[in-house]
Each structure stands twice: as C-alpha cells, then as structure tokens.
N, C-alpha and C. Protein backbone atom coordinates (compact mmCIF):
# COMPACT_ATOMS: atom_id res chain seq x y z
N UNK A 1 128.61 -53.92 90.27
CA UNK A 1 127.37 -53.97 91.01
C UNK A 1 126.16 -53.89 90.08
N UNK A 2 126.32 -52.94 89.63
CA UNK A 2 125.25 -53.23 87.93
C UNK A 2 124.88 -54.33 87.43
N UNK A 3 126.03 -54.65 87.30
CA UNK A 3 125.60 -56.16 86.01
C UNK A 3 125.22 -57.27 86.91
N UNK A 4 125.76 -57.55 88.47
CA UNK A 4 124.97 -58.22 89.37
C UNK A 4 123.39 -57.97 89.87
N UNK A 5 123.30 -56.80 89.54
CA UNK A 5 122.00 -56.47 89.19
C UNK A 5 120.96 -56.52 88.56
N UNK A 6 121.23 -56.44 87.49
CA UNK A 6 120.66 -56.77 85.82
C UNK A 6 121.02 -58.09 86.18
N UNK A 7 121.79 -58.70 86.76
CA UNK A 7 121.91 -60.75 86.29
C UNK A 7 120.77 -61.16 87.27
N UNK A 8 120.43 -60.46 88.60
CA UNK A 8 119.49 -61.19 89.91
C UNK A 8 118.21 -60.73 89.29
N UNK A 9 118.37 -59.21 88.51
CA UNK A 9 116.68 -59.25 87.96
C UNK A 9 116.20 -59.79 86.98
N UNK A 10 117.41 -60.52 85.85
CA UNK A 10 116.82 -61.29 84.79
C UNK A 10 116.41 -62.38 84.79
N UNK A 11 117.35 -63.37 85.82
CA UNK A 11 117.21 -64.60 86.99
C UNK A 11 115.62 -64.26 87.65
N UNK A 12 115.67 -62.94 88.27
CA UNK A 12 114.14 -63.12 88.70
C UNK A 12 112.89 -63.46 88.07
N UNK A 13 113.07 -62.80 86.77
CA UNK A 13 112.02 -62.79 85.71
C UNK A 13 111.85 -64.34 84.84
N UNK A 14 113.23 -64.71 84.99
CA UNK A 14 113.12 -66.31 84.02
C UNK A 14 112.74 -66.82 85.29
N UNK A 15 112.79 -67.23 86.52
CA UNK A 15 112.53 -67.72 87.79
C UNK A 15 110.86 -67.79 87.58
N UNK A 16 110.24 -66.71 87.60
CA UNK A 16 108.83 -66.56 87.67
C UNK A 16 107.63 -66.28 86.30
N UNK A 17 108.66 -66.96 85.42
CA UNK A 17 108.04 -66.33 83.97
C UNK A 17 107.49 -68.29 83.72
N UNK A 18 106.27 -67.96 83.65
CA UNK A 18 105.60 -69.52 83.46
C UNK A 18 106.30 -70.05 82.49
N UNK A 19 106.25 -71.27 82.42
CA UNK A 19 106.94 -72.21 81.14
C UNK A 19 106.17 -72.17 79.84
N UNK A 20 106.43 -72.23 78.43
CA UNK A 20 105.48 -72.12 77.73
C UNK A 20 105.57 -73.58 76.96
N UNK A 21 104.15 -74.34 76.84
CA UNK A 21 104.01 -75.48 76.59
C UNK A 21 103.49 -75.38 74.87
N UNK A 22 103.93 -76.00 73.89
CA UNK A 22 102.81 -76.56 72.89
C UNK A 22 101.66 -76.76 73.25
N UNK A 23 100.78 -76.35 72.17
CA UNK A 23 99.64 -76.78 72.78
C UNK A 23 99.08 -78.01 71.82
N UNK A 24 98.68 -79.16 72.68
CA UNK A 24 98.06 -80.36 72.31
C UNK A 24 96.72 -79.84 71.25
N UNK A 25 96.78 -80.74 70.09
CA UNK A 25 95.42 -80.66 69.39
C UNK A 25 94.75 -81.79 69.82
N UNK A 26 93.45 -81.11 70.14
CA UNK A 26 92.49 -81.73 70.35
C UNK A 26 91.60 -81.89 69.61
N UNK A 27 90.97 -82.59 68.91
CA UNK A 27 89.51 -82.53 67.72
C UNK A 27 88.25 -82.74 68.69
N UNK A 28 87.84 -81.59 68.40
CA UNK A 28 86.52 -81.75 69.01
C UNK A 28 85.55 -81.66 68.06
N UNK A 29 84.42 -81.90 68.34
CA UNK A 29 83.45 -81.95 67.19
C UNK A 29 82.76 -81.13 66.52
N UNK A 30 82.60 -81.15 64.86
CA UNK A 30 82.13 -79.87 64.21
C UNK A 30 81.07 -79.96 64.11
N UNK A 31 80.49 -79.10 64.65
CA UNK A 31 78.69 -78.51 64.78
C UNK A 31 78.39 -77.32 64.93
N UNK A 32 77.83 -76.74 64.04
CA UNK A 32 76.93 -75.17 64.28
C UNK A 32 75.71 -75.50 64.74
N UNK A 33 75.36 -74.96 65.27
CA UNK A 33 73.62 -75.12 65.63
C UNK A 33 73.31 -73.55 66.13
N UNK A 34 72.10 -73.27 65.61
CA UNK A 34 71.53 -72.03 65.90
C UNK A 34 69.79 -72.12 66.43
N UNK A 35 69.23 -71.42 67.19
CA UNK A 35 68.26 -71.51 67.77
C UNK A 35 67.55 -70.04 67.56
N UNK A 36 66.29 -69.72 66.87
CA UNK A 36 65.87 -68.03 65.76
C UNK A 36 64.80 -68.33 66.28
N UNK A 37 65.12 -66.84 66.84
CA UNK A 37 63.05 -66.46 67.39
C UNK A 37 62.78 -66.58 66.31
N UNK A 38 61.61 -66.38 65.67
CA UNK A 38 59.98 -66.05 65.00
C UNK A 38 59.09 -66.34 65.22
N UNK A 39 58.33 -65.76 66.24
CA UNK A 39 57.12 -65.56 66.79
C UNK A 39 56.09 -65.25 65.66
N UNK A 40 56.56 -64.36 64.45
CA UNK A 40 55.39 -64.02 63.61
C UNK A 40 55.32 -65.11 62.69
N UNK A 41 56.35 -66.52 62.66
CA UNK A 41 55.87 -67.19 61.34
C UNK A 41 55.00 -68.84 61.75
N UNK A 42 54.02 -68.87 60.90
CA UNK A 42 53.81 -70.47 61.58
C UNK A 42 54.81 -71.36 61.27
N UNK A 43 54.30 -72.53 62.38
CA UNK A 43 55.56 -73.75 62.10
C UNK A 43 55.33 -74.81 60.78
N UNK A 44 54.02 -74.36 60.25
CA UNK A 44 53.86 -75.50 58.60
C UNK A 44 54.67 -74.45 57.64
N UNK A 45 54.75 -72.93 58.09
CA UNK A 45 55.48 -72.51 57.37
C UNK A 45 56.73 -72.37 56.93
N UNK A 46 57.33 -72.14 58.20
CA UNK A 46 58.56 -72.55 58.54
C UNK A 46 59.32 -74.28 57.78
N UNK A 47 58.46 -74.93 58.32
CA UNK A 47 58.76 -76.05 57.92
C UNK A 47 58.61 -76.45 56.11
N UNK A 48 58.32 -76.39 55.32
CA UNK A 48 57.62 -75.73 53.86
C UNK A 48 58.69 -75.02 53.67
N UNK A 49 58.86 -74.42 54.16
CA UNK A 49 60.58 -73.21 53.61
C UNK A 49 61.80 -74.40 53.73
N UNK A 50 61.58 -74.93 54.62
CA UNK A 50 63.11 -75.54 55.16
C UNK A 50 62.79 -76.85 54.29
N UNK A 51 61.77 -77.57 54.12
CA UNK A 51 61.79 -79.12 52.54
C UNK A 51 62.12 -78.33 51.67
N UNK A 52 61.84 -77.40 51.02
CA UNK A 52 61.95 -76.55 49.77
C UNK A 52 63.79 -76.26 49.81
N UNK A 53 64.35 -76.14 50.87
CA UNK A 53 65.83 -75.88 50.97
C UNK A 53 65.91 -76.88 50.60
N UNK A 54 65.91 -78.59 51.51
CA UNK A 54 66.44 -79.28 51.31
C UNK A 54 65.81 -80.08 49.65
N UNK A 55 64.80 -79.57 49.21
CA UNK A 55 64.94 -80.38 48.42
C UNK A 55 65.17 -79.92 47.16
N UNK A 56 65.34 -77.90 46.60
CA UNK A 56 66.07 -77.87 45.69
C UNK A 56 66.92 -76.79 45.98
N UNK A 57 67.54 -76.58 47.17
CA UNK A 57 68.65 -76.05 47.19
C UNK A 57 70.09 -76.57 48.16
N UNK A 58 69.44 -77.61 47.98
CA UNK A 58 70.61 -78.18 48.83
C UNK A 58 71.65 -78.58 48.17
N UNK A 59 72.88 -78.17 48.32
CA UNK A 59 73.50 -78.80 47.15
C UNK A 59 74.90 -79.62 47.65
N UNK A 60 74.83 -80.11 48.44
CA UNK A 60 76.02 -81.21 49.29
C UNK A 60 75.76 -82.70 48.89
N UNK A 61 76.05 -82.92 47.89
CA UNK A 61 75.31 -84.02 46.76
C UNK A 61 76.40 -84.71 47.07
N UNK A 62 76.48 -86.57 47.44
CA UNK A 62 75.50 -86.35 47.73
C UNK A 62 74.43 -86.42 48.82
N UNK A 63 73.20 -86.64 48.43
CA UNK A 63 72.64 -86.28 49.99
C UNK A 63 71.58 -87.53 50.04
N UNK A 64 71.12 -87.37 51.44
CA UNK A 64 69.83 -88.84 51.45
C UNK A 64 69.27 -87.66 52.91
N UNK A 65 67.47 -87.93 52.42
CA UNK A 65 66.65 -87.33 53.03
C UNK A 65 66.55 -88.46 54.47
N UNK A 66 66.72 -88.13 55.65
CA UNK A 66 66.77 -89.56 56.54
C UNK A 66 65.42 -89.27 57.17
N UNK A 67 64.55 -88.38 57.57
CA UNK A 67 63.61 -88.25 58.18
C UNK A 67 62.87 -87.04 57.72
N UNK A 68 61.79 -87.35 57.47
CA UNK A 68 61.34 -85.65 57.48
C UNK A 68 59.78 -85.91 58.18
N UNK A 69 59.24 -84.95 59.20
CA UNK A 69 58.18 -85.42 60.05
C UNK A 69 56.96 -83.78 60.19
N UNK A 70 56.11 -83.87 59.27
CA UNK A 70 55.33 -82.31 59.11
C UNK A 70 54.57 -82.10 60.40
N UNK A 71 54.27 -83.81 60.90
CA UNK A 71 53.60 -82.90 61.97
C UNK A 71 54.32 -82.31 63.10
N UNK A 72 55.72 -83.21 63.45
CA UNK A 72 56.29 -83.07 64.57
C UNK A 72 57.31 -81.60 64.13
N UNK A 73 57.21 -80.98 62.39
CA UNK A 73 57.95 -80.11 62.36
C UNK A 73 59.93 -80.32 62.14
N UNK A 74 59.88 -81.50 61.70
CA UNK A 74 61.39 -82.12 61.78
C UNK A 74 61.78 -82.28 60.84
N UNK A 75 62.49 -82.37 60.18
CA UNK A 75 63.55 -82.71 59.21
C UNK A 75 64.95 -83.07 58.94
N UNK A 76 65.61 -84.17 58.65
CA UNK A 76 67.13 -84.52 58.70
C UNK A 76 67.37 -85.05 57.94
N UNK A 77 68.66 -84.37 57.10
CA UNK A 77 68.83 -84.65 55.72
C UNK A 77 70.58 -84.85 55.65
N UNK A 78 71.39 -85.79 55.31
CA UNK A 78 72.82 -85.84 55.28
C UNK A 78 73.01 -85.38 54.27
N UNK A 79 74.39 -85.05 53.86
CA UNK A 79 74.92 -84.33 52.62
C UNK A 79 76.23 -84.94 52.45
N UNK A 80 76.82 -84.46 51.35
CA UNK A 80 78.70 -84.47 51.18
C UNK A 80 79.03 -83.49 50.93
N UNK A 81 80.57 -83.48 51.33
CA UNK A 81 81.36 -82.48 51.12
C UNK A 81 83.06 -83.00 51.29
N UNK A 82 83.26 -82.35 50.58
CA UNK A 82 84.72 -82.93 50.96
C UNK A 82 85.89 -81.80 51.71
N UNK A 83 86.85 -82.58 52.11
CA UNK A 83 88.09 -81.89 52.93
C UNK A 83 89.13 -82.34 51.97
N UNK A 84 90.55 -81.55 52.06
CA UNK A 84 91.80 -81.76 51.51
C UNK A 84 92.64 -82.42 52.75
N UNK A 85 93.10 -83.10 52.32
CA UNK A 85 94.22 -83.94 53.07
C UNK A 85 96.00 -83.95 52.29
N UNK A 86 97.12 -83.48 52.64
CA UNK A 86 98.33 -82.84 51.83
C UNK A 86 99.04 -84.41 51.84
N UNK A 87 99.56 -85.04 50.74
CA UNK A 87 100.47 -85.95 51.29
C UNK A 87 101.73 -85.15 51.19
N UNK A 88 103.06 -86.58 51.40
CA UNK A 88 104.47 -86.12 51.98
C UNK A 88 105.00 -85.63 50.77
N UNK A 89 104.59 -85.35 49.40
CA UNK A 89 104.92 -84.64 48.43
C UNK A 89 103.96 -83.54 48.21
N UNK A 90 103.04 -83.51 49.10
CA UNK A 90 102.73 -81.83 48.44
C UNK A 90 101.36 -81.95 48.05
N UNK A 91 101.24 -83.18 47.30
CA UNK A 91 99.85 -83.12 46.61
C UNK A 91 98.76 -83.38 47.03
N UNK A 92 97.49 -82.56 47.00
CA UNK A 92 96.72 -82.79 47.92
C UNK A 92 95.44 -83.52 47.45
N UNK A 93 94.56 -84.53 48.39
CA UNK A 93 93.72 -85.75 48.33
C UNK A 93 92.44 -84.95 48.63
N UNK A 94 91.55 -85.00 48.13
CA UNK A 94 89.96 -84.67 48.76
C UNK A 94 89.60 -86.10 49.08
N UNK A 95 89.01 -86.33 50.20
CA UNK A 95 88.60 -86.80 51.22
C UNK A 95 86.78 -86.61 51.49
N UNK A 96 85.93 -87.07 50.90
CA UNK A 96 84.65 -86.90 51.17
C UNK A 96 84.28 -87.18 52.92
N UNK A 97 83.33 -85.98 53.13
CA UNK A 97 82.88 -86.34 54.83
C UNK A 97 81.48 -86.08 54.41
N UNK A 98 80.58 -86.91 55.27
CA UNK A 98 79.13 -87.00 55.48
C UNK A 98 78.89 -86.17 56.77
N UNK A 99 77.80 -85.24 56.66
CA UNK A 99 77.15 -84.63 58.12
C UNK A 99 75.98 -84.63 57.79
N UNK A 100 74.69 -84.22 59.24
CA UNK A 100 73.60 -84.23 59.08
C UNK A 100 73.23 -82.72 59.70
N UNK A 101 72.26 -82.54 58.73
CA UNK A 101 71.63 -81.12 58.71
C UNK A 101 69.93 -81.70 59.54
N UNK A 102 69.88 -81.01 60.80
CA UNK A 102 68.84 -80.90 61.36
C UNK A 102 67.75 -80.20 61.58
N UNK A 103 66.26 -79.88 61.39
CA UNK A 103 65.87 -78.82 61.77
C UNK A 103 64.79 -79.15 62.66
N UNK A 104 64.11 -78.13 63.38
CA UNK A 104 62.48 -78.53 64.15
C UNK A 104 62.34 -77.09 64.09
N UNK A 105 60.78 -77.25 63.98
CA UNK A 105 60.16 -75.95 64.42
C UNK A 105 60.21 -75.82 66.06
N UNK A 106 59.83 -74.83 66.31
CA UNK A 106 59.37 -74.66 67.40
C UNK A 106 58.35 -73.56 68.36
N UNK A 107 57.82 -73.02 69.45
CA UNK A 107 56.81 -72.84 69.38
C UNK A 107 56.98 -70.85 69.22
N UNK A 108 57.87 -71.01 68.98
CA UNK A 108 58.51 -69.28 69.16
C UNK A 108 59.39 -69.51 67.99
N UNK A 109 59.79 -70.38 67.02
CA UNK A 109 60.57 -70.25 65.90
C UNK A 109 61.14 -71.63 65.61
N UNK A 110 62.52 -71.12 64.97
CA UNK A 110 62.72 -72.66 65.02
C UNK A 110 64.27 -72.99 65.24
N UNK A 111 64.87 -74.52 65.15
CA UNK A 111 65.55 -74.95 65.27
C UNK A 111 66.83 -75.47 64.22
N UNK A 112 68.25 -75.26 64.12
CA UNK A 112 68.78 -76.39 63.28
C UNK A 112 70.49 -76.55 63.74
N UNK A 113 70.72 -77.66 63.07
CA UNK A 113 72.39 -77.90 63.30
C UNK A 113 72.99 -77.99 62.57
N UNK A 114 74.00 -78.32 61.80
CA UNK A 114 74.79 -78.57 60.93
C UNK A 114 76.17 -79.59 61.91
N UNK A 115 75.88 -81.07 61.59
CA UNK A 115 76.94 -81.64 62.51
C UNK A 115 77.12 -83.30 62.35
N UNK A 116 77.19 -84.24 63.12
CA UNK A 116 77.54 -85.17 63.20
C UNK A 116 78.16 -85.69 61.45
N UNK A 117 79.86 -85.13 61.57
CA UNK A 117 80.06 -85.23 60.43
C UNK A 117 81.52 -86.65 60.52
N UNK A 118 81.33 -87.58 59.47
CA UNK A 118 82.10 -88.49 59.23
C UNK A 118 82.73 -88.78 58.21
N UNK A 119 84.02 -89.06 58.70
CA UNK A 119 84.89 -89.16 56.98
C UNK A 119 84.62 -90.70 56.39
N UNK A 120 84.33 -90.57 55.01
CA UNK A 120 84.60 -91.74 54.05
C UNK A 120 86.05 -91.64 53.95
N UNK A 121 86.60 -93.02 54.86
CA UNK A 121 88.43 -92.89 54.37
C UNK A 121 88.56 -93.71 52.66
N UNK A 122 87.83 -94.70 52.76
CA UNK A 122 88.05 -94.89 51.01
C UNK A 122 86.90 -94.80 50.16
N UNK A 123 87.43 -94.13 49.13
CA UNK A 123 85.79 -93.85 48.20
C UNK A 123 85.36 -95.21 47.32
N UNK A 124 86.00 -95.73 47.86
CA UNK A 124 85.63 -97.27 46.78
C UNK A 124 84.73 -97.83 47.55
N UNK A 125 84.10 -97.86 49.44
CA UNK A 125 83.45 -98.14 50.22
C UNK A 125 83.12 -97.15 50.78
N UNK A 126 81.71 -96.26 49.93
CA UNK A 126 81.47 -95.32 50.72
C UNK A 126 80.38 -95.77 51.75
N UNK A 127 80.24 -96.89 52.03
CA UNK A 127 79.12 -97.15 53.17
C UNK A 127 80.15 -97.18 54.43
N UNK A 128 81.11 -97.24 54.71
CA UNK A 128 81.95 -97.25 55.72
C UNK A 128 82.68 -96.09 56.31
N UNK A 129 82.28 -95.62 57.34
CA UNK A 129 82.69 -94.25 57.70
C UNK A 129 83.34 -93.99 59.17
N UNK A 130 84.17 -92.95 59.07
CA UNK A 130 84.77 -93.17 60.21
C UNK A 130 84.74 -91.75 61.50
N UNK A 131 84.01 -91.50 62.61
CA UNK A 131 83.70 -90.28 62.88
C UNK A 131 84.68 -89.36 63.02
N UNK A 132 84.68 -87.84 62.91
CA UNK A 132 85.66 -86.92 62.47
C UNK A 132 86.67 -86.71 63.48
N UNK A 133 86.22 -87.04 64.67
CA UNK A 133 87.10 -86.99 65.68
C UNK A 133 88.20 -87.77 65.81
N UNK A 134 87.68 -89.14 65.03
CA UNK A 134 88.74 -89.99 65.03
C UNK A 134 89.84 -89.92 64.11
N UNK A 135 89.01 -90.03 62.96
CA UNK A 135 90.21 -89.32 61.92
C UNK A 135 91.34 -88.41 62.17
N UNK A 136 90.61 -87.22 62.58
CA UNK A 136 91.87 -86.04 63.00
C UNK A 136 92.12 -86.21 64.01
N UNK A 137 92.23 -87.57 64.87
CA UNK A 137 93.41 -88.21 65.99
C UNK A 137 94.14 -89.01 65.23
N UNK A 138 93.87 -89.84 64.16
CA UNK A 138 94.73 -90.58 63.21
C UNK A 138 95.33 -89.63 62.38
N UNK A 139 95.07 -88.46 62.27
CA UNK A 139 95.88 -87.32 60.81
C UNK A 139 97.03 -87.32 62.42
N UNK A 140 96.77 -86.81 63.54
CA UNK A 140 97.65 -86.22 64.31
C UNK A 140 98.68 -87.07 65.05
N UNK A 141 98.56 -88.18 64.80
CA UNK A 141 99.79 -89.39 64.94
C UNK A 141 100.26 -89.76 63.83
N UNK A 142 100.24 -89.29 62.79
CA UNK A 142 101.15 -89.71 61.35
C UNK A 142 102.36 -88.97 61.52
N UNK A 143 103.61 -89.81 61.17
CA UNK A 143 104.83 -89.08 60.78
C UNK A 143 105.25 -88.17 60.32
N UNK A 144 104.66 -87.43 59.60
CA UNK A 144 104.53 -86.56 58.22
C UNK A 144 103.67 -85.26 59.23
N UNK A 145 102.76 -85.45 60.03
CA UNK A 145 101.74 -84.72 60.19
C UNK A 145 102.48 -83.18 60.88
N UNK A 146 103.51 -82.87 61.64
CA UNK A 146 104.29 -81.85 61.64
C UNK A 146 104.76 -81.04 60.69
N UNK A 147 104.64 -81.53 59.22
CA UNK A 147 104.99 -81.28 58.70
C UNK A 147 103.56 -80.56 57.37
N UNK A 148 102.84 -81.06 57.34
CA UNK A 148 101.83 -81.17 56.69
C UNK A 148 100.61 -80.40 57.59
N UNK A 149 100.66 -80.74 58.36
CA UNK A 149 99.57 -80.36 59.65
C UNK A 149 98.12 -80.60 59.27
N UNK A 150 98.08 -81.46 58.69
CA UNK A 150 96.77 -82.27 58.26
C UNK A 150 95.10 -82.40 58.85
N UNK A 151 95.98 -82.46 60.50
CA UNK A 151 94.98 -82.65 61.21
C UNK A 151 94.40 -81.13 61.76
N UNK A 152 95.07 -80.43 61.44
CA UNK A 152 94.40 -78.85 61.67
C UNK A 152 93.80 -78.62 60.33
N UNK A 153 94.31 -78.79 59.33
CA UNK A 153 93.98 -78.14 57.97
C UNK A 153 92.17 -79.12 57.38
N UNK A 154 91.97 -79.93 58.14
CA UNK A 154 90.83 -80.71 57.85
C UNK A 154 89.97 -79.94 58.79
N UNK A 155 89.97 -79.96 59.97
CA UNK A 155 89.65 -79.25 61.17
C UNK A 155 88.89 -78.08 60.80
N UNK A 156 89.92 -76.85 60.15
CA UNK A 156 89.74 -76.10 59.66
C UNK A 156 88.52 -75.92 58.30
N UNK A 157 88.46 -76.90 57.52
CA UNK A 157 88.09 -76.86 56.69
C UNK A 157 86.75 -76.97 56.94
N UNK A 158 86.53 -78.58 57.61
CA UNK A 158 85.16 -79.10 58.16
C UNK A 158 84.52 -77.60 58.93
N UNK A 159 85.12 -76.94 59.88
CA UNK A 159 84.72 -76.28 61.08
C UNK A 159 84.23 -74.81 59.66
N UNK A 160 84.76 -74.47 58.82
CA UNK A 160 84.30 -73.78 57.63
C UNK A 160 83.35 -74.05 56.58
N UNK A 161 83.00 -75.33 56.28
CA UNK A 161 82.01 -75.91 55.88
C UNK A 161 80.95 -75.97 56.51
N UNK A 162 80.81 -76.13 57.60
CA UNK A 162 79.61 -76.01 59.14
C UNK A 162 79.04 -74.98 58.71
N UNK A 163 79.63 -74.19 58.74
CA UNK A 163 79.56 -72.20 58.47
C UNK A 163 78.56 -72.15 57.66
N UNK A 164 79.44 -72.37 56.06
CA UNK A 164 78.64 -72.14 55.12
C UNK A 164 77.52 -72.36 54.77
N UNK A 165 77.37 -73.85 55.50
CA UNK A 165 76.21 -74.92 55.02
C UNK A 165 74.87 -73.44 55.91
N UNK A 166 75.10 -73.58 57.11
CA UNK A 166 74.60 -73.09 58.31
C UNK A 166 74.13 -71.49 57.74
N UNK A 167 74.71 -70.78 57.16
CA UNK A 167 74.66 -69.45 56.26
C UNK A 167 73.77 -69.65 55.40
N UNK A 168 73.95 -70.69 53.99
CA UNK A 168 73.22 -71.00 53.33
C UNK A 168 71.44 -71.19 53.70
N UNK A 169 71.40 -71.79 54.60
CA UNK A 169 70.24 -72.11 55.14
C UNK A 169 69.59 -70.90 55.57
N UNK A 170 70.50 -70.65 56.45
CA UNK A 170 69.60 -68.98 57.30
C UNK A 170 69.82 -67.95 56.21
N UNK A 171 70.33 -67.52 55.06
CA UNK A 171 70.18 -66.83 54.45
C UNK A 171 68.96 -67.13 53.35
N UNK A 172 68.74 -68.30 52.64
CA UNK A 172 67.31 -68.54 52.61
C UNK A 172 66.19 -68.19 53.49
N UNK A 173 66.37 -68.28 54.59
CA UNK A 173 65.15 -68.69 55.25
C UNK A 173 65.03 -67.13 56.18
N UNK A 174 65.68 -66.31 56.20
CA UNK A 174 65.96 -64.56 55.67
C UNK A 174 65.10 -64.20 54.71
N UNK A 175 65.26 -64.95 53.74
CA UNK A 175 64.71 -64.28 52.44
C UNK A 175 63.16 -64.12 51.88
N UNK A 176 62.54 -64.98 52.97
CA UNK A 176 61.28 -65.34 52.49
C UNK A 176 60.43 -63.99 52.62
N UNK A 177 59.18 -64.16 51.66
CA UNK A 177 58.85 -63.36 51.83
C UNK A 177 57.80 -62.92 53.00
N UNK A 178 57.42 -61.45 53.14
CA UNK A 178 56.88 -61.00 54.61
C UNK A 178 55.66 -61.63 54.34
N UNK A 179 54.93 -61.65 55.13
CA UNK A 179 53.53 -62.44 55.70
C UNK A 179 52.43 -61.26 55.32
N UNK A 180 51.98 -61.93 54.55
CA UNK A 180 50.68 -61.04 53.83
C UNK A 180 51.21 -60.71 52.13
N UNK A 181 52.21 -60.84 52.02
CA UNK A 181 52.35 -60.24 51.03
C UNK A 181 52.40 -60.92 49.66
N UNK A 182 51.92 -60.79 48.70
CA UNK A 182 51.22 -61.11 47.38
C UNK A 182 52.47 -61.51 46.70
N UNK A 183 52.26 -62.79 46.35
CA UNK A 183 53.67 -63.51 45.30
C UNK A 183 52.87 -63.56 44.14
C-alpha cells in the first residue's frame, strides 16, 4: 500500500510539474541609453564637455563624427570595436562592429545612447555592414554554433561594450568641474 502510494504521488507531481523547454535565443538589440537630470549645468556646457569626449577621449577608433549641432545641442559620433567569434577549432576571430554614440542636451540635463551597432563581416569591405541582430541569427543557425555558442558569446560581448562605452562617458562628464570654480 506504501509504494502504491509513493507511485500515485510521484505520478501526481510529474502529471502537474510544467514541461521544461530550452529556451530560444533571441538577439535583440544592443543599446544603453541613459537620460541625467542637471538642472544646475547649462546646455553650451554640457554640450562643450561631451565634443571634448568625443573628440579627445574617445577612443573606439575607428570613429567618424556624423553630426554635431551646438545650437540644437546634438551630437553623433560612430566608433569601432570589436567582438570574438570561436571557430570549430578553438581559435578565435575578432570581428569589428560599428555603433553610434548619441547625445542632446536638454532642458533639465541631458541625453545619450550607446547603440545602433553593426557587424563588418569582412574587413577587406569595411563599407558593408550587416545589423547585429542579423548576424547573431546567422551565428545561431551555424552547425558548430551548439557547440561554440557564438551567438551568445558576441551578444555578450557587444551588450558589455554598450556598458563601458556608456561608463566612460558618464564618468567623464561626473568629473567636471563644479560651477564657479577656478581652473
């Protein structure tokens, strides 16, 4: 009577115990964007801090200035960086990706993103690019890619690069100095 017991309650539990699925990768798109009060700084100032980033501390070389607008407070500047890609022996490929770094002032502080990022699949044609989403749907239908997991390990990387870039910036722009005070 026991063990018919223990067999109808283990039956019960596998009966009502949800199924557990893999979970599908999905690539969704890498973007930080952050939105910073400062009410105490002006927006020529603001803006003056953030050309001065991009133009000697930027270091995602390389880079092309695509817009920069003082009155409207704007600026957009692409960069490089690269990702690792593993082949079926082990050895691993850097892979250059392009993103664009955005900023605006605004009337309480300001604005920026770190995003619309695209892989160069061959470096012999770097004018040809392919967006990141697509790529890591092409890493995640390769043969190999179970094995390698390619399309997470880029993912990963890009979605860590966002970060940094995004850090870099706001930790400059942290740093400035207080308002009034004598340089």
């Amino acid at each position: 009577m026991k063990h018919l017991l223990r067999g109808l309650l283990v039956a019960g539990f596998l009966a009502f115990t949800p199924a557990a699925y893999a979970q599908d990768f999905v690539a969704a798109p890498i973007e930080y964007s952050e939105r910073v009060p400062d009410e105490n700084a002006e927006a020529s100032v603001l803006y003056q801090r953030t050309l001065d980033w991009t133009e000697n501390r930027f270091t995602y070389k390389p880079k092309e200035v695509i817009r920069t607008d003082a009155t409207k407070g704007e600026i957009r500047v692409s960069g490089t960086v690269k990702v690792k890609t593993a082949s079926n022996s082990g050895q691993m490929q850097e892979r250059p990706v392009v993103f664009e770094f955005v900023f605006r002032t605004l009337p309480t502080g300001y604005e920026y993103s770190v995003g619309y990022f695209r892989v160069i699949p061959d470096a012999k044609n770097p004018t040809t690019t392919v967006p990141f989403e697509e790529f890591v749907s092409q890493l995640a239908k390769e043969r190999n890619n179970e094995r390698t997991h390619n399309d997470r390990r880029v993912t990963a990387q890009a979605t860590s690069l966002a970060s940094e870039i995004a850090m870099s910036f706001r930790s400059y722009m942290n740093s400035r100095p207080a308002a009034g005070a004598i340089e």
